[in-house]
N, C-alpha and C. Protein backbone atom coordinates (compact mmCIF):
# COMPACT_ATOMS: atom_id res chain seq x y z
N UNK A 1 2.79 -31.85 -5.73
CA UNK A 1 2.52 -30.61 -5.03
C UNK A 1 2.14 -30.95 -3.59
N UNK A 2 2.98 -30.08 -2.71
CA UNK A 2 2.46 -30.02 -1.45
C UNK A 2 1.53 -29.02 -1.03
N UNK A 3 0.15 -29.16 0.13
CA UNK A 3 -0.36 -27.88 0.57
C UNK A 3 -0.37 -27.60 1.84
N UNK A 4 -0.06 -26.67 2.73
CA UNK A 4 0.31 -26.74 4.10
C UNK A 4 -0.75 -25.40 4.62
N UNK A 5 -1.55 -25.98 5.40
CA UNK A 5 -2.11 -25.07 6.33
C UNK A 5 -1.90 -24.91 7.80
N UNK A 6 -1.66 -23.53 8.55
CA UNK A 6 -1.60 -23.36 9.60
C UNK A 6 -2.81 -22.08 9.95
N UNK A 7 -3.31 -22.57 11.22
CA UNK A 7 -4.64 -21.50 11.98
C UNK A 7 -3.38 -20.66 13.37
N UNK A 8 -3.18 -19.60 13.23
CA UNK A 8 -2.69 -18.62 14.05
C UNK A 8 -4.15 -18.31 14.53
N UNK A 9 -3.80 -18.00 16.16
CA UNK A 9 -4.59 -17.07 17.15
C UNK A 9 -4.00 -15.95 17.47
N UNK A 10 -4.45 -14.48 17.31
CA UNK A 10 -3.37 -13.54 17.43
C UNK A 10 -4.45 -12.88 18.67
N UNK A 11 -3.82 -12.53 19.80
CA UNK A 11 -4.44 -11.76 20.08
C UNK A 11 -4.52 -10.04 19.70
N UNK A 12 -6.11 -9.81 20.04
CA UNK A 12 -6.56 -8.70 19.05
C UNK A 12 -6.07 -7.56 19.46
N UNK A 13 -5.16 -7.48 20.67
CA UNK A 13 -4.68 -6.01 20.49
C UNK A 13 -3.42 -5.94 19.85
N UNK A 14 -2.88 -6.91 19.22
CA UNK A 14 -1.75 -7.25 18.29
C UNK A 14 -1.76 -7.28 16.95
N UNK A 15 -3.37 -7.40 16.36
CA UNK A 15 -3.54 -7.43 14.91
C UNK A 15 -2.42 -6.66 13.96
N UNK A 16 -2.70 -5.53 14.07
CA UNK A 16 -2.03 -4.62 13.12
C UNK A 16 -0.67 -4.74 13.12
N UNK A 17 0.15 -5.05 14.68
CA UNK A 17 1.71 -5.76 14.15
C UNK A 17 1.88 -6.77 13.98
N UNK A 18 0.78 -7.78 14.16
CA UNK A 18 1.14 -9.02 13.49
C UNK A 18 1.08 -8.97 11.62
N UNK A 19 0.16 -8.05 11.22
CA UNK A 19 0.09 -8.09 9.96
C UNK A 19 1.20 -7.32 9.10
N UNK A 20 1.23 -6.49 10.10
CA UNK A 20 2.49 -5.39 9.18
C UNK A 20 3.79 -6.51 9.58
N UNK A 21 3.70 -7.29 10.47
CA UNK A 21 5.34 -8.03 10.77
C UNK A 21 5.11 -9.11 9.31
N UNK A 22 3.82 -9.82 9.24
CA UNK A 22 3.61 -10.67 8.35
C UNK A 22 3.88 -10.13 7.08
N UNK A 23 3.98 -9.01 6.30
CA UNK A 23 4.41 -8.43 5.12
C UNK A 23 5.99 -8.50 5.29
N UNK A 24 6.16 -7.55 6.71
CA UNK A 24 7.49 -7.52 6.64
C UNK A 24 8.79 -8.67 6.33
N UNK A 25 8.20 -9.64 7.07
CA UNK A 25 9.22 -10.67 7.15
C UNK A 25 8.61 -12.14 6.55
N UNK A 26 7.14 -12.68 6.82
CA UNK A 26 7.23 -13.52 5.59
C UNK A 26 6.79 -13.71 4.24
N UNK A 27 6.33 -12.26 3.91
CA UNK A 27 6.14 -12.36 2.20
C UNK A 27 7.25 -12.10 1.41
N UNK A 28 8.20 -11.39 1.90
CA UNK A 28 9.76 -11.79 1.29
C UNK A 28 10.42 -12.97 0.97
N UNK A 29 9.56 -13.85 2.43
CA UNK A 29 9.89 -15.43 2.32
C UNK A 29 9.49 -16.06 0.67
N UNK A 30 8.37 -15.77 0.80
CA UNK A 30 7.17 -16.18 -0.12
C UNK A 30 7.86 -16.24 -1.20
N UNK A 31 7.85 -14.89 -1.96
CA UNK A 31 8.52 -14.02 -3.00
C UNK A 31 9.99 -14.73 -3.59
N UNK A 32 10.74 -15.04 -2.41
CA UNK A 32 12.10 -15.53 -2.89
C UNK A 32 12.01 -17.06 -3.34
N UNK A 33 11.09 -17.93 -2.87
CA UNK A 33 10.67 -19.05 -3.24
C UNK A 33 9.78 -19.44 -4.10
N UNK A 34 9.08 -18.30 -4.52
CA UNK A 34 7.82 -18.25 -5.79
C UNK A 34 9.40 -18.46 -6.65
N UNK A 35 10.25 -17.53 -6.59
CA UNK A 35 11.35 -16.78 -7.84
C UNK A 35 11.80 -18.33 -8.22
N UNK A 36 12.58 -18.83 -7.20
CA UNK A 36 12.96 -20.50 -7.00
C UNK A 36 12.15 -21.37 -7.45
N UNK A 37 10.68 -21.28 -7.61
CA UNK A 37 10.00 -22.19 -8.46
C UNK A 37 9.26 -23.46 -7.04
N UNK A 38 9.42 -22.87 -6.28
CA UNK A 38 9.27 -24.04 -5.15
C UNK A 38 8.03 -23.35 -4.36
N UNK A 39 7.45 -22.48 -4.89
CA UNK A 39 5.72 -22.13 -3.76
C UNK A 39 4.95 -21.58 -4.97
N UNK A 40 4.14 -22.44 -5.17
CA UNK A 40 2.97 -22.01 -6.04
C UNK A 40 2.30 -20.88 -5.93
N UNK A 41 1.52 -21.24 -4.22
CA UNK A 41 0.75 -19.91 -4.28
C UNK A 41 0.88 -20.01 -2.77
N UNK A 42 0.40 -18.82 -2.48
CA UNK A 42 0.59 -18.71 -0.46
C UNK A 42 -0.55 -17.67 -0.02
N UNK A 43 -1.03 -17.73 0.86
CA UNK A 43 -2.02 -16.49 1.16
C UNK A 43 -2.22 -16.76 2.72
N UNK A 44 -2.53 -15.49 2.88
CA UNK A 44 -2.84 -15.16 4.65
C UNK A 44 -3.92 -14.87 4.59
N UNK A 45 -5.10 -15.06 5.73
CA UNK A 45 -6.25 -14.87 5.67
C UNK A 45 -6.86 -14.62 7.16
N UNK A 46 -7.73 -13.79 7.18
CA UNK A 46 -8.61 -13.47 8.58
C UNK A 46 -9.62 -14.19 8.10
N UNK A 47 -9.69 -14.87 9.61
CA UNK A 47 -10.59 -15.95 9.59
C UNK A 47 -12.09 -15.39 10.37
N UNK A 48 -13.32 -15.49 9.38
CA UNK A 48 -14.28 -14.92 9.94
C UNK A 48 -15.07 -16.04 10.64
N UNK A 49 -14.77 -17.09 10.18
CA UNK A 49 -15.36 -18.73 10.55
C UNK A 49 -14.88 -19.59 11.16
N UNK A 50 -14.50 -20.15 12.35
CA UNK A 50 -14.05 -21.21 13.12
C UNK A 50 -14.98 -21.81 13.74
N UNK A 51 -13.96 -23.03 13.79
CA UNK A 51 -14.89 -24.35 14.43
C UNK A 51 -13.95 -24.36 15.89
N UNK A 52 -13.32 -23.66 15.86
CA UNK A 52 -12.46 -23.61 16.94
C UNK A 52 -11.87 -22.27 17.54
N UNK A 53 -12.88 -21.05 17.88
CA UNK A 53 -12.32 -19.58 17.62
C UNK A 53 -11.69 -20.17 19.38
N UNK A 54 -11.11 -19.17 19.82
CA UNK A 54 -10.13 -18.34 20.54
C UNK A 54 -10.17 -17.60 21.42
N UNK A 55 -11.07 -17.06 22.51
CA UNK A 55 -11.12 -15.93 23.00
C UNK A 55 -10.33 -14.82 23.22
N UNK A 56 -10.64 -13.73 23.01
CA UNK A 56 -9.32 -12.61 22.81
C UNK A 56 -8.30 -12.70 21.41
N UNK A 57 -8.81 -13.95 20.72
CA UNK A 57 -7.71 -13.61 19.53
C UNK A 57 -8.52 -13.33 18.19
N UNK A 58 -7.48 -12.85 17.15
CA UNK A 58 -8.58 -12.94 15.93
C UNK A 58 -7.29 -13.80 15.12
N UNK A 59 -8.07 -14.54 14.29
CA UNK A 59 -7.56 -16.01 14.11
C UNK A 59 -7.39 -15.61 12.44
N UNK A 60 -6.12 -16.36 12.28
CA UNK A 60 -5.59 -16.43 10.58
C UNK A 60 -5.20 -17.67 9.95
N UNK A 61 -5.59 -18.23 8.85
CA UNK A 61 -5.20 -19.29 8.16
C UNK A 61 -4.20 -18.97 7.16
N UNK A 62 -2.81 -19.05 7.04
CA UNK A 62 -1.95 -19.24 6.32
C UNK A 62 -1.82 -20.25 5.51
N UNK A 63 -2.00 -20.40 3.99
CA UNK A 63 -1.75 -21.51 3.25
C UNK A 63 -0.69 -21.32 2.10
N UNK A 64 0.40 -22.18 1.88
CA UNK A 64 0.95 -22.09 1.25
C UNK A 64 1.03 -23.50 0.26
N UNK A 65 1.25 -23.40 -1.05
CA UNK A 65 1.49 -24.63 -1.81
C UNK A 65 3.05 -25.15 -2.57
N UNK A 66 3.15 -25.46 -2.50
CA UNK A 66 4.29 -25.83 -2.83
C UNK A 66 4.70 -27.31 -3.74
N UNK A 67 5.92 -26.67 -5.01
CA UNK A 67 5.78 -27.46 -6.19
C UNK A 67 5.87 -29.27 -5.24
N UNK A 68 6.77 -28.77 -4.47
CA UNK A 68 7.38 -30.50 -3.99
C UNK A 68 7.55 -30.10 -2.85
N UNK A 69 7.66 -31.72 -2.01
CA UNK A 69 8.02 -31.23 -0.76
C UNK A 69 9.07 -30.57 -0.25
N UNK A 70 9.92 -30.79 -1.37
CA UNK A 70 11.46 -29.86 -0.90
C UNK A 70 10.94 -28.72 -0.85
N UNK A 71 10.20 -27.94 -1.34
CA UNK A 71 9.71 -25.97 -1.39
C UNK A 71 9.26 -26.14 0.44
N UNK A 72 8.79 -27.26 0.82
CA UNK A 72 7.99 -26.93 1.79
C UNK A 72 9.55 -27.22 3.21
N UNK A 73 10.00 -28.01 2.54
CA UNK A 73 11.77 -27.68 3.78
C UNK A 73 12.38 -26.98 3.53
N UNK A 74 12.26 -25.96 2.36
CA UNK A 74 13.12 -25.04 1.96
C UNK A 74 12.77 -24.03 2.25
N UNK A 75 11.19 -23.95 2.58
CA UNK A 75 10.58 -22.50 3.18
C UNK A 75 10.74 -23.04 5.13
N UNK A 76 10.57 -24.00 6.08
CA UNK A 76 11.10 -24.22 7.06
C UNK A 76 12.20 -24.00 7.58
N UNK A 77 13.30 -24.08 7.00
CA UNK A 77 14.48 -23.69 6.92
C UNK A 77 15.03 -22.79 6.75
N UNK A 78 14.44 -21.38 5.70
CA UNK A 78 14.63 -20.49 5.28
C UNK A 78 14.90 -19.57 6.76
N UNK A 79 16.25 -18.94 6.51
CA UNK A 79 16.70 -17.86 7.73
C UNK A 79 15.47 -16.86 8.20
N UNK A 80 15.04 -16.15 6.87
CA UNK A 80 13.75 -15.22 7.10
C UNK A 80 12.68 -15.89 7.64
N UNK A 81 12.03 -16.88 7.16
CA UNK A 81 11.01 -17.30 8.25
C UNK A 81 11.17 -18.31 9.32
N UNK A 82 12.58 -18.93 9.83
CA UNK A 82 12.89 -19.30 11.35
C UNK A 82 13.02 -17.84 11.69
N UNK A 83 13.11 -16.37 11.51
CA UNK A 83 13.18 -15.02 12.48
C UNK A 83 12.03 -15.10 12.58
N UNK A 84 11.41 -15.02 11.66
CA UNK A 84 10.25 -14.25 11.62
C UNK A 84 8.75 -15.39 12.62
N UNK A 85 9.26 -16.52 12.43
CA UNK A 85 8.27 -17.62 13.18
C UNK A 85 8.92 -17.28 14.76
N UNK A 86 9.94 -16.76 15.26
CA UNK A 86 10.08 -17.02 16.52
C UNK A 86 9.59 -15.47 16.76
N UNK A 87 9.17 -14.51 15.98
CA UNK A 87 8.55 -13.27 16.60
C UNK A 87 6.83 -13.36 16.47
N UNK A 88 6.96 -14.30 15.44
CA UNK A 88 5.11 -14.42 15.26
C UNK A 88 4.73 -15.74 16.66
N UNK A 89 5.44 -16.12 17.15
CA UNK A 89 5.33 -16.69 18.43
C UNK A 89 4.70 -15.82 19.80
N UNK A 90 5.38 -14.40 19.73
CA UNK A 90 4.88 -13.52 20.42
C UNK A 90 3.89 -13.04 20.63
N UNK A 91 2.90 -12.94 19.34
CA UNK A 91 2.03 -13.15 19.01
C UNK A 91 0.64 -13.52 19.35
N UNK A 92 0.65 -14.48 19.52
CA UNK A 92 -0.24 -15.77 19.83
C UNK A 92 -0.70 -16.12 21.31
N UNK A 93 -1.76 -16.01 21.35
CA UNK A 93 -2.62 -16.58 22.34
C UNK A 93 -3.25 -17.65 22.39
N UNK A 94 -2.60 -18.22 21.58
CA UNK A 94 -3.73 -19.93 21.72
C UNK A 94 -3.15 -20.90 21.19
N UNK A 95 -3.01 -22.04 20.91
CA UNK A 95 -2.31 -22.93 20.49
C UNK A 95 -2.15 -22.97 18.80
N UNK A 96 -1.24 -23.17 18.22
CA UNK A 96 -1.40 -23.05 16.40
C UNK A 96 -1.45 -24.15 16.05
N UNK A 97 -2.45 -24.47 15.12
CA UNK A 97 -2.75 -26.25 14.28
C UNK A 97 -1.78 -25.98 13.37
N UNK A 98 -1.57 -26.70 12.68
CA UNK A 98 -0.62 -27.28 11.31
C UNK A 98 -1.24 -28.16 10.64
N UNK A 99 -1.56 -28.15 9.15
CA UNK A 99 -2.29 -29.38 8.27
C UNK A 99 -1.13 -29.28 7.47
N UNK A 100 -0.81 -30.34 7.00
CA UNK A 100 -0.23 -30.34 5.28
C UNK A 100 0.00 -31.86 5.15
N UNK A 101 -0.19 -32.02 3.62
CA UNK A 101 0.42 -32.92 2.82
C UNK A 101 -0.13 -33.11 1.30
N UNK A 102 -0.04 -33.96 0.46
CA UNK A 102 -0.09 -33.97 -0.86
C UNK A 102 -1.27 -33.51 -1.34
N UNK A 103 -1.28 -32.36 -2.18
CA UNK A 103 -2.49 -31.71 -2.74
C UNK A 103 -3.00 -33.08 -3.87
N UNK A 104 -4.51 -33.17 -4.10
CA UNK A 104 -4.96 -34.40 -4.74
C UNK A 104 -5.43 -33.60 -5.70
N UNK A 105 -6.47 -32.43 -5.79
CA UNK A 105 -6.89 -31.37 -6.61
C UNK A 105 -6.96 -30.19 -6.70
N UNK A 106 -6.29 -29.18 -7.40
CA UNK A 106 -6.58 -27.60 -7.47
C UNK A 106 -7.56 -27.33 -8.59
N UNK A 107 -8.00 -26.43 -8.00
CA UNK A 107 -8.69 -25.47 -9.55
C UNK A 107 -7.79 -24.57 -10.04
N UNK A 108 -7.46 -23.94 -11.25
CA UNK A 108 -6.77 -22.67 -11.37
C UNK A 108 -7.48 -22.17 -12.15
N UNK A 109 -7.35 -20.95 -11.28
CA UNK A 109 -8.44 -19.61 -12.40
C UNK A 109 -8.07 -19.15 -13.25
């Protein structure tokens, strides 16, 4: 299993279309690759805690997991989220981190 985190800075007079774009275009992503067996679990999150906030933005952690690393080039690649990453570019006021690599432990509830 792979786990990949990214911290988005959105600025805040953008919230509400960044979130409605984020349903729109990459939880379809999500959805078609859960079906495929290749993303465990994925979630978007407003971040109330940084070690690194932003001024003017309100900041989101996207995590997605994925069975193997292929789920995680297969969601990179995916037509819907190369659109949808070059409009969530618009987005952004601050630089975006990227974490990922081999999950060592999950819990499942």
């Amino acid at each position: 299993m792979e786990t990949v985190a990214v911290v988005l800075s959105v600025g805040r007079d953008r919230v509400e279309e960044f979130e409605a774009g984020f349903r729109e275009h990459e939880l379809p992503v999500w959805r078609d690759l859960e079906v495929r067996g290749l993303v465990v679990g994925a979630t978007l999150n407003r971040l109330d805690i940084s070690s690194r906030p932003v001024t003017g933005a309100i900041q989101y952690l996207v995590v997605a997991s994925f069975s193997t690393d292929e789920g995680h080039h297969a969601h990179d690649s995916h037509p819907g989220f190369q659109a949808w990453n070059a409009i969530a570019d618009t987005f952004q006021v601050g630089e975006a981190l990227a974490f990922g690599g081999e999950t060592i432990l999950q819990l499942d509830g």
